[in-house]
C-alpha atoms as a PDB file:
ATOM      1  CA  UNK A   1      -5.907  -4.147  17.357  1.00  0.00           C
ATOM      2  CA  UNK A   2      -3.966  -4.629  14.010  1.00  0.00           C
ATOM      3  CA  UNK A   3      -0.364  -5.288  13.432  1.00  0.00           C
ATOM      4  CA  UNK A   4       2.026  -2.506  13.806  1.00  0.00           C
ATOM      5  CA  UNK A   5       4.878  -1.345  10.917  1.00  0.00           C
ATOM      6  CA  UNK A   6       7.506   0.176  12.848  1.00  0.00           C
ATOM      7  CA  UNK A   7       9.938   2.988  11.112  1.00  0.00           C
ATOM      8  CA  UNK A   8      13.381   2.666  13.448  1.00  0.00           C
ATOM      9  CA  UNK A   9      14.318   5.969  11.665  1.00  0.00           C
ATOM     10  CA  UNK A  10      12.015   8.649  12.583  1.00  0.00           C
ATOM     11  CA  UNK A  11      10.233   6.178  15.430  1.00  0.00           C
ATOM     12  CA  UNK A  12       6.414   6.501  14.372  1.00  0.00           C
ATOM     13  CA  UNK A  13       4.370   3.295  13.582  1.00  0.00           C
ATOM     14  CA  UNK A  14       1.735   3.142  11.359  1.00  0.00           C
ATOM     15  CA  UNK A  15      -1.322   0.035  11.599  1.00  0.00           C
ATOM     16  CA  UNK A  16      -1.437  -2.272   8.879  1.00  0.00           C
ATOM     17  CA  UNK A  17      -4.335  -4.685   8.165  1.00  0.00           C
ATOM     18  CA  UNK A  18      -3.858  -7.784   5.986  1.00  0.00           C
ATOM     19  CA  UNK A  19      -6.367  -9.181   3.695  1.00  0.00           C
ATOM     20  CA  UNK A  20      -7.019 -11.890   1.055  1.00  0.00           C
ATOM     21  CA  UNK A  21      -6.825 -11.659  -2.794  1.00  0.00           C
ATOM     22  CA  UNK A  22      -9.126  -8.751  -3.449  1.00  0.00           C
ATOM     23  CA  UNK A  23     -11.608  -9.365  -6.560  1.00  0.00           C
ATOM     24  CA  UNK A  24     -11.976  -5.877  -7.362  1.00  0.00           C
ATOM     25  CA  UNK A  25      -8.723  -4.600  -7.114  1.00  0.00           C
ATOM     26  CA  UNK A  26      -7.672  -4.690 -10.784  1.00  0.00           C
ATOM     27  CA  UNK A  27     -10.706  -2.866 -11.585  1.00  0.00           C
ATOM     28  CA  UNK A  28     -10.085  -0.066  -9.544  1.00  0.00           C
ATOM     29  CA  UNK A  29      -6.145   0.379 -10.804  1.00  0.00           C
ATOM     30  CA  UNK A  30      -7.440   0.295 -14.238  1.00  0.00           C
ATOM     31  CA  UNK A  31     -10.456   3.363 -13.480  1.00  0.00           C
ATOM     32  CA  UNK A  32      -7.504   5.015 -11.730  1.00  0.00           C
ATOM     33  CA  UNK A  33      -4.694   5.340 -14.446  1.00  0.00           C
ATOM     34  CA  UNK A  34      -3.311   4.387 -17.688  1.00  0.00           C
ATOM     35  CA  UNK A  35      -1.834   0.561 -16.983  1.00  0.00           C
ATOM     36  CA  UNK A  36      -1.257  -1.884 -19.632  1.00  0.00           C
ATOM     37  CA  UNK A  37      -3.004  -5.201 -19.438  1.00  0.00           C
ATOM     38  CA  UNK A  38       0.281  -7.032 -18.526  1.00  0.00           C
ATOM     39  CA  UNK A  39       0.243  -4.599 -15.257  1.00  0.00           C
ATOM     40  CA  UNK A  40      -3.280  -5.346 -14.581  1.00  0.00           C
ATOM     41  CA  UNK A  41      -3.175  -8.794 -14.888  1.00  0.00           C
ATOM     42  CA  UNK A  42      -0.013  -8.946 -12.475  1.00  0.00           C
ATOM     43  CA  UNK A  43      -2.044  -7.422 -10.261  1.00  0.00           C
ATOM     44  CA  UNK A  44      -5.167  -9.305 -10.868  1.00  0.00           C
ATOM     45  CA  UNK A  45      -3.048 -12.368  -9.426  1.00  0.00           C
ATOM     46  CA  UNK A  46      -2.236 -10.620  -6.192  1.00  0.00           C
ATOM     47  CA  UNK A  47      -2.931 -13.217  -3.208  1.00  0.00           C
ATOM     48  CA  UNK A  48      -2.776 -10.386   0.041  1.00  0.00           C
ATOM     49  CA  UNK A  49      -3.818  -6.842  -0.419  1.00  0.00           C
ATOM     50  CA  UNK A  50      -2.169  -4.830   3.030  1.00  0.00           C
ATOM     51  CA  UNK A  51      -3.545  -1.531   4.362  1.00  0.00           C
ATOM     52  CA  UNK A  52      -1.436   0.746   5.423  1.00  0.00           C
ATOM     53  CA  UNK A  53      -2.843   3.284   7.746  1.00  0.00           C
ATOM     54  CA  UNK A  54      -1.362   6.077   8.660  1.00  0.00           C
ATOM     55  CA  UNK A  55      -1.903  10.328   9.127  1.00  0.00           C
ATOM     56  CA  UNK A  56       0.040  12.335   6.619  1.00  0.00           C
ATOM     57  CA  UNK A  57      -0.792  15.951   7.560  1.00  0.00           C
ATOM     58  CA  UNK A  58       2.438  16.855   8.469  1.00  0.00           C
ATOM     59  CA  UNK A  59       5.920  16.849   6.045  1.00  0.00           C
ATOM     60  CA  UNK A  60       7.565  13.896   7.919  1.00  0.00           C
ATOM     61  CA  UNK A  61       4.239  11.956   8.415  1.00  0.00           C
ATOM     62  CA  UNK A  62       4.642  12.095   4.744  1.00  0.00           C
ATOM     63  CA  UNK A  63       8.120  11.231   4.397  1.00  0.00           C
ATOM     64  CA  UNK A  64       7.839   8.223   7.214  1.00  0.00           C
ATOM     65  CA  UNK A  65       4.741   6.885   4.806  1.00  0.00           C
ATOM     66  CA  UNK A  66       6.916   6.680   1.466  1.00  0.00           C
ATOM     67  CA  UNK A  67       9.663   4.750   3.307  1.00  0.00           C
ATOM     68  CA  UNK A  68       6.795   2.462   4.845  1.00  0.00           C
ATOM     69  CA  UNK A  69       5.579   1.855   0.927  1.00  0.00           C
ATOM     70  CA  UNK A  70       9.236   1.221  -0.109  1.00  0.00           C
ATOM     71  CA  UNK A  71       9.678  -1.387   2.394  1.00  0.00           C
ATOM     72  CA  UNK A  72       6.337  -2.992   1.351  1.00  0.00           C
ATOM     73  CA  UNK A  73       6.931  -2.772  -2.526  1.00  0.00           C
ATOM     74  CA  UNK A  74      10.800  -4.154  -1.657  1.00  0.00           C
ATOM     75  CA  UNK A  75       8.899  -6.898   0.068  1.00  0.00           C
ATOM     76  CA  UNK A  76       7.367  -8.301  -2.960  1.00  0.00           C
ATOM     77  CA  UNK A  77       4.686  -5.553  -3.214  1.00  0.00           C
ATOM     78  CA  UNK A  78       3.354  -5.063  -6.861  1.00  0.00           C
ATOM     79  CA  UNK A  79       1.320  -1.665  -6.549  1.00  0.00           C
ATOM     80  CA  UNK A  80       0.409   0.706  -4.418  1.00  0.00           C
ATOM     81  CA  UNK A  81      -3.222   2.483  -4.544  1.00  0.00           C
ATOM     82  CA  UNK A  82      -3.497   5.849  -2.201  1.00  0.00           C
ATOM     83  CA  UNK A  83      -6.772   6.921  -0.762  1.00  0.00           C
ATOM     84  CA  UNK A  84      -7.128   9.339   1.784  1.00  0.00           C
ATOM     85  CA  UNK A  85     -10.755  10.792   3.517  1.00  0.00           C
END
C-alpha cells in the first residue's frame, strides 16, 4: 500500500506514490505546453516526481484534489502534470 495525503477539511485521502528524478519528465512538459527553457530546465533538475492519485468525478473530489496540489506545490513542488484514464 502507498502513503496516504490526508485533507483534514473535507476528510477524503488520496494515495500518493514517490519516485526518483524522472528522465523524461521535461520532455513531456515541453510536448504538453508552451514553457520557456528556463521552466524546463527547472524542471529537468527535479530530484522526486510524486503521484497523486485520486477520483475526481464528483465537484468536491475536484475541489479536495486542487487543495492536495496546493499543498504539494507550497511544499517545494515545481509543476504539476494532470493525466487522467
Amino acid at each position: 500500500m502507498g502513503k496516504l495525503l490526508l485533507d483534514t477539511e473535507s476528510g477524503q485521502s488520496h494515495m500518493v506514490e514517490i519516485y526518483e528524478h524522472d528522465s523524461e519528465l521535461a520532455a513531456a512538459f515541453q510536448y504538453a505546453g508552451s514553457f520557456t527553457l528556463e521552466e524546463l530546465e527547472v524542471i529537468e533538475s527535479h530530484q522526486t516526481t510524486v503521484y497523486l492519485l485520486a477520483p475526481v468525478g464528483q465537484f468536491n473530489q475536484v475541489q479536495t484534489f486542487n487543495r492536495a496540489v496546493g499543498v504539494l506545490l507550497r511544499a517545494s513542488g515545481i509543476a504539476v502534470k494532470v493525466e487522467s484514464s
